[in-house]
Protein backbone atom coordinates (compact mmCIF):
# COMPACT_ATOMS: atom_id res chain seq x y z
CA UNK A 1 3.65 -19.13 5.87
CA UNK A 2 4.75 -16.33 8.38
CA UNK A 3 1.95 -14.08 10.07
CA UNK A 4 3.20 -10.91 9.66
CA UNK A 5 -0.24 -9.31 10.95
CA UNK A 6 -3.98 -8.44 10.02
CA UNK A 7 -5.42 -5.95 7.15
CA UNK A 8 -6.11 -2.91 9.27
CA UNK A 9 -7.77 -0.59 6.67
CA UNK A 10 -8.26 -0.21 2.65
CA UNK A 11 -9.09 2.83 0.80
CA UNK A 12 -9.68 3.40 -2.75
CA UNK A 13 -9.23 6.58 -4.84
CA UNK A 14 -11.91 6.43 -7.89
CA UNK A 15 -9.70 9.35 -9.13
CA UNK A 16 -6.40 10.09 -9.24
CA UNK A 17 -5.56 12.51 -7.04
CA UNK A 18 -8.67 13.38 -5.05
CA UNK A 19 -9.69 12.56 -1.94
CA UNK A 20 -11.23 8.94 -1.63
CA UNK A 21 -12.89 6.63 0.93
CA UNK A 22 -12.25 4.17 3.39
CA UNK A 23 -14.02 0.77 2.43
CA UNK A 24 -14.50 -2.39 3.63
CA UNK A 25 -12.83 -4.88 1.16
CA UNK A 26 -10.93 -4.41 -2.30
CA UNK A 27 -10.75 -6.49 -5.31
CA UNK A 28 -7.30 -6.63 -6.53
CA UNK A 29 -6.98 -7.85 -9.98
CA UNK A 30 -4.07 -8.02 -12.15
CA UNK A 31 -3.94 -4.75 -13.24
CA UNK A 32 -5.01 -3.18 -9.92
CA UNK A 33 -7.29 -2.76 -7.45
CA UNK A 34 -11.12 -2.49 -9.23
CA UNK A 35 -12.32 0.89 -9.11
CA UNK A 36 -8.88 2.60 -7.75
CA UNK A 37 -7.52 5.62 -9.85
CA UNK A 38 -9.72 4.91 -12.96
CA UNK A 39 -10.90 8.41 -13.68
CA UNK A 40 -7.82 11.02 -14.26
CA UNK A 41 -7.93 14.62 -15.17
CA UNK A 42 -6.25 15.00 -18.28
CA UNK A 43 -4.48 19.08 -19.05
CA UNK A 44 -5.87 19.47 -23.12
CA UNK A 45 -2.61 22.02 -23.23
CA UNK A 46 0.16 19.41 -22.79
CA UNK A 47 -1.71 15.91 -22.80
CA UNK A 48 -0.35 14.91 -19.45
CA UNK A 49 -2.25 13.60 -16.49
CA UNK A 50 -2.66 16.21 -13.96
CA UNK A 51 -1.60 14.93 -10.32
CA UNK A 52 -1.16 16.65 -6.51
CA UNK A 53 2.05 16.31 -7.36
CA UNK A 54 1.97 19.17 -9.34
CA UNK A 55 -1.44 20.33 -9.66
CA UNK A 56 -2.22 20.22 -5.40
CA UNK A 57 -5.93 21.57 -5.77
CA UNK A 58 -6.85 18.23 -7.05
CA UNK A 59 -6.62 16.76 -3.19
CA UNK A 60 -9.22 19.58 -1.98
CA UNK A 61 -11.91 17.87 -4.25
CA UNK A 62 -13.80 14.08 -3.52
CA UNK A 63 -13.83 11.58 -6.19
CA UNK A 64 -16.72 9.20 -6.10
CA UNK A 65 -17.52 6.09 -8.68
CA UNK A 66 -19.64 8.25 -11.00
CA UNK A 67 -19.15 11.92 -9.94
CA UNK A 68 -17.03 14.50 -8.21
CA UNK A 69 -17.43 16.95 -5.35
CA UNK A 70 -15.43 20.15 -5.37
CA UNK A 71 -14.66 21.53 -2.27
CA UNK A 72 -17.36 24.37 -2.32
CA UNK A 73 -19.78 21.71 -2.77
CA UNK A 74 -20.40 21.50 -6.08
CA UNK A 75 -21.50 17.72 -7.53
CA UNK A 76 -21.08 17.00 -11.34
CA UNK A 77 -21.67 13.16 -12.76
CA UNK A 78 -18.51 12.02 -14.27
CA UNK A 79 -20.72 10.97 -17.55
CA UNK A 80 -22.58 14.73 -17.61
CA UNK A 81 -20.95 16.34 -20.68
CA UNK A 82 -20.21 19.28 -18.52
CA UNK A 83 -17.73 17.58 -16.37
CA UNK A 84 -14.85 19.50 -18.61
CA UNK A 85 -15.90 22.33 -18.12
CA UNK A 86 -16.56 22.87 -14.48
CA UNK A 87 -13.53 21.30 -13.66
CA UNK A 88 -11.64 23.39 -16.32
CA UNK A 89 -13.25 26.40 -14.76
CA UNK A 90 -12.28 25.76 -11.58
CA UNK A 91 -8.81 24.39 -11.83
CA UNK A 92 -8.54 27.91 -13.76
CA UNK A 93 -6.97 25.48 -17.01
CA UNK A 94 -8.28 23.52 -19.81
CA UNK A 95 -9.11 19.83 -18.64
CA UNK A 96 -11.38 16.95 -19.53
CA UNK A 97 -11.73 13.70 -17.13
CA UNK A 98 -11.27 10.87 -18.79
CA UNK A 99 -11.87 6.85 -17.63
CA UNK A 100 -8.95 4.47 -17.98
CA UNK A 101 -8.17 2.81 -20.89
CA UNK A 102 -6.14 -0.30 -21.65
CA UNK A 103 -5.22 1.36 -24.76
CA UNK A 104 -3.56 4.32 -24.12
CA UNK A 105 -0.32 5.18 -21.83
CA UNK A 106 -0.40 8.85 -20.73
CA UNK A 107 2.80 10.35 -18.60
CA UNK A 108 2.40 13.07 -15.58
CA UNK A 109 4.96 15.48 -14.09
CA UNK A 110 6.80 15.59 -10.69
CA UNK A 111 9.75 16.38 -9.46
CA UNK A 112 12.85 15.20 -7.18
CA UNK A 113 13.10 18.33 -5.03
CA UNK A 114 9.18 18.09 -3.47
CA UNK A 115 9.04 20.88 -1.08
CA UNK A 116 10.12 23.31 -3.73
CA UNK A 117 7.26 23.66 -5.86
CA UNK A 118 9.15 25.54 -8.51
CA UNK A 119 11.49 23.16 -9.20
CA UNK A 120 11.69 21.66 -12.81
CA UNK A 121 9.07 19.15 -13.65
CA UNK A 122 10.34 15.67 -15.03
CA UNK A 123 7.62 13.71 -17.04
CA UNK A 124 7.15 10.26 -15.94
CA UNK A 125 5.19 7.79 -17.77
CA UNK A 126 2.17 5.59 -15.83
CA UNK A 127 1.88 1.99 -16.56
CA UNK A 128 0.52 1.56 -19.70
CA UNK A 129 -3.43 1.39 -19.72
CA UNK A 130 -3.45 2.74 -15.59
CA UNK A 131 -3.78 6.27 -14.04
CA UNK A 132 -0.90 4.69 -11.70
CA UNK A 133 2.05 5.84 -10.56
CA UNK A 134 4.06 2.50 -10.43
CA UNK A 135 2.69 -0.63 -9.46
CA UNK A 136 -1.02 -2.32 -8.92
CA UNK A 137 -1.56 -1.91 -4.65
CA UNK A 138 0.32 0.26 -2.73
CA UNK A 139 1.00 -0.77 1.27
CA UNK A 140 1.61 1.24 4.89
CA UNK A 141 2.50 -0.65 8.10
CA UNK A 142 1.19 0.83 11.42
CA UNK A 143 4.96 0.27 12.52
CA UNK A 144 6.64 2.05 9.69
CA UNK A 145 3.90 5.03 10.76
CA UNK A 146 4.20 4.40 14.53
CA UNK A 147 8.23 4.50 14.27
CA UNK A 148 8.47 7.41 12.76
CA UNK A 149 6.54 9.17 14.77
CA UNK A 150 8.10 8.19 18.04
CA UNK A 151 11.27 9.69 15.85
CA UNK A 152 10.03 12.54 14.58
CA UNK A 153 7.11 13.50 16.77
CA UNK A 154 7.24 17.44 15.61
CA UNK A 155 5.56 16.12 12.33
CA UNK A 156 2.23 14.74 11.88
CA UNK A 157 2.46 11.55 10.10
CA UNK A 158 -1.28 10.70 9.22
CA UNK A 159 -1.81 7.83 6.52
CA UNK A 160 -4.10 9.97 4.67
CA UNK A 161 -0.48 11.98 3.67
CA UNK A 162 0.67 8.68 1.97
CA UNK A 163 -2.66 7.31 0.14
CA UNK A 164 -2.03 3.69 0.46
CA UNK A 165 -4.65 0.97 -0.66
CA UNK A 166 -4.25 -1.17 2.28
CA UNK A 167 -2.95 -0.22 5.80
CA UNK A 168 -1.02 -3.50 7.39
CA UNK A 169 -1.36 -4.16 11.23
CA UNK A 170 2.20 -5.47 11.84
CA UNK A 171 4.92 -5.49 14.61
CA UNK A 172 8.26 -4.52 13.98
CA UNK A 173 10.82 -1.85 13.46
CA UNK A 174 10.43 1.09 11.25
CA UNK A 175 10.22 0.77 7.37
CA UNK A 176 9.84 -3.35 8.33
CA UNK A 177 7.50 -3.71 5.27
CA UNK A 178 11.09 -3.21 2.78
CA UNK A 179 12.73 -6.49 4.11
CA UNK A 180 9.24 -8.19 2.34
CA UNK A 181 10.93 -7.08 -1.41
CA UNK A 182 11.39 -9.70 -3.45
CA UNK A 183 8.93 -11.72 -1.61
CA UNK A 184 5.52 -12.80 -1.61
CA UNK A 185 2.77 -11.83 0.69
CA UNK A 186 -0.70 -13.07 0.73
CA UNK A 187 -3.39 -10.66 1.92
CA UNK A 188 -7.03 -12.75 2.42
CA UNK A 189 -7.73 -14.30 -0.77
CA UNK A 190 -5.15 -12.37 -2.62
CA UNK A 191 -1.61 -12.50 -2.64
CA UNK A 192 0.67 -9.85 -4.11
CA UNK A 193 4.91 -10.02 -5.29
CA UNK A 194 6.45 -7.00 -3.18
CA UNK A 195 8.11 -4.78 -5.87
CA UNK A 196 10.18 -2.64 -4.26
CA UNK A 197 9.58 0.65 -1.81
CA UNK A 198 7.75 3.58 -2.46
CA UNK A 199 9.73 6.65 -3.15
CA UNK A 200 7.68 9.66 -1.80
CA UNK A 201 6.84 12.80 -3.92
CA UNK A 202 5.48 15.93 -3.11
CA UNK A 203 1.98 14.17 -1.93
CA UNK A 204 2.97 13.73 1.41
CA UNK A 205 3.72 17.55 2.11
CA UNK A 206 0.53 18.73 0.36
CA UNK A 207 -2.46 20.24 2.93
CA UNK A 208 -5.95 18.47 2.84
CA UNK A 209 -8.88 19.29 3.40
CA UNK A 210 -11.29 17.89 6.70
CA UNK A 211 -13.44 14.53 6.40
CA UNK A 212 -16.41 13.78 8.21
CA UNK A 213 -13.68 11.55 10.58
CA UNK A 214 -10.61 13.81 10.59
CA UNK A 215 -9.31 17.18 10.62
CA UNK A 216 -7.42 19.13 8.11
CA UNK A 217 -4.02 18.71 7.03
CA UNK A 218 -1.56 21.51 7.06
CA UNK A 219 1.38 21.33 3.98
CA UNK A 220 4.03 19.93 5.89
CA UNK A 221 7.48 20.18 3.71
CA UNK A 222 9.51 18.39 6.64
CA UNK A 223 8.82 15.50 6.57
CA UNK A 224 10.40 15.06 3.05
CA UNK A 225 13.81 15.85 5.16
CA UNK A 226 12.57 13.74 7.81
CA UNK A 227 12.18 10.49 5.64
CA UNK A 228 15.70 10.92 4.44
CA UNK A 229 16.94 11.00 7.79
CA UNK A 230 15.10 8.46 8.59
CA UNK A 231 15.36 5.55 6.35
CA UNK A 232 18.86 5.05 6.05
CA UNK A 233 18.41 2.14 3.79
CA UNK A 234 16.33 3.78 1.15
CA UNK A 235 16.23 7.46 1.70
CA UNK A 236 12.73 9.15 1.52
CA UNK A 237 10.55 6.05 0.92
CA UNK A 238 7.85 4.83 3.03
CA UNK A 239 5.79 1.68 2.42
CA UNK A 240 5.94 -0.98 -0.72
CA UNK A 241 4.64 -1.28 -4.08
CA UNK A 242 3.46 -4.42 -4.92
CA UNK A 243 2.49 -6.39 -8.05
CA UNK A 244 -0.93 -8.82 -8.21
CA UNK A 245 0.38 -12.88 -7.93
CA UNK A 246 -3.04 -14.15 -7.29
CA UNK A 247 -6.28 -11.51 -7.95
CA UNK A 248 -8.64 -11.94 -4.86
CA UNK A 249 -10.45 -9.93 -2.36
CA UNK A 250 -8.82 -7.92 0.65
CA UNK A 251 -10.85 -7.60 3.66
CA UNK A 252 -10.18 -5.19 6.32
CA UNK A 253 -9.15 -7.93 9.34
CA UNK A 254 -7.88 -10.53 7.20
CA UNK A 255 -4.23 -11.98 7.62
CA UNK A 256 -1.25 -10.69 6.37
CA UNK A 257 0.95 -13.86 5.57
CA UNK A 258 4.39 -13.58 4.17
CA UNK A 259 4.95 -16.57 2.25
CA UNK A 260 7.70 -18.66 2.67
């Protein structure tokens, strides 16, 4: 095996689209990582899952295991039967949250021209049984993040923009973490297939709102440009999408081991 680096940080996102939490150590099984993107916010109108892709007011709330904080400071349990309607009320639509299930596939909307939020919507479908957009973990590199902004340093290029499960410690030129598709890396006791890169929607431009640790983000529609400019290979992608080879726990410090 090849040391590619150490496990700098892991956050999980108990529901799609909110804000979630930095933690110390994720389970990734084989359809994802436990607890990530398990409760979704479902429009009653059209049946889709609602994302910040479309619907960006979802980012300015918190989603915790078992309940929600909106951003004026409101807390409702994700059980209480009420949850539909305060978050229908304030979304200013019809919604419910629902939890995950293995047996149904739902579809959300985004589309290919991100900083123009009136551009037509294209309906994509989630894995089946997962509030996911693609693939089980999603990965950042400090030197993908680093690189570009050394390049671009008029843009602010904080990982909260991307919403990766793990953030990877490694050396190397920018968007290094692509040359890994195809290929296996092992992260602490798990090790995960490398799927392909991660094509970047709208998230990435969206504002967000303060943490406890950071500032605010402002919406930021550059850097969409910026990502085609800079990733020659695979225009406006940043990071990987990876599949589960071997379900395990990820610890923030462990290796990062590229198997060979």
């Amino acid at each position: 095996m090849t040391i590619l680096g150490t496990v700098q940080a892991c956050w999980r996102y108990p529901v799609k689209s909110m804000q979630g939490r930095r933690v110390d150590a994720l389970d990734l099984t084989a359809s994802g990582i436990a607890g990530d993107r398990v409760w979704g916010v479902i429009d009653t109108t059209t049946g889709h899952l609602l994302s910040a892709k479309r619907a960006s007011r979802l980012l300015e709330a918190t989603g915790e295991d078992d309940r929600i904080v909106l951003p004026d400071g409101t807390e409702v349990a994700a059980d209480d039967p009420a949850v539909h309607e305060v978050l229908s009320t304030w979304l200013e639509r019809p919604v419910r949250l629902a939890h995950v299930d293995p047996e149904v596939a739902l579809s959300y909307e985004m589309t290919f021209d991100p900083p123009n939020d009136d551009a037509e919507q294209f309906e994509i479908p989630a894995p089946p049984g997962t509030f996911l957009d693609l693939a089980a973990l999603h990965a950042v590199t400090t030197a993908t993040l680093a690189g570009c902004a050394a390049a671009r340093g008029d843009l602010d290029w904080d990982v909260r923009r991307f919403r990766p499960n793990v953030v990877l410690d490694v050396d190397g030129p920018v968007f290094v973490e692509q040359d890994w598709v195809g290929r296996t890396v092992r992260l602490g006791d798990a090790a995960v297939d490398v799927a392909m890169p991660t094509v970047r929607c709208a998230m990435p431009l969206r504002a967000q709102p303060p943490t406890d640790e950071a500032p605010a983000l402002p919406r930021q529609p550059g850097i969409f440009s910026a990502l085609t400019e800079l990733n020659t290979v695979s225009p406006n992608h940043l990071g990987i999408y990876a599949t589960c080879a071997t379900p395990g726990t990820i610890r923030v410090g462990d290796p990062v081991e590229l198997v060979d």
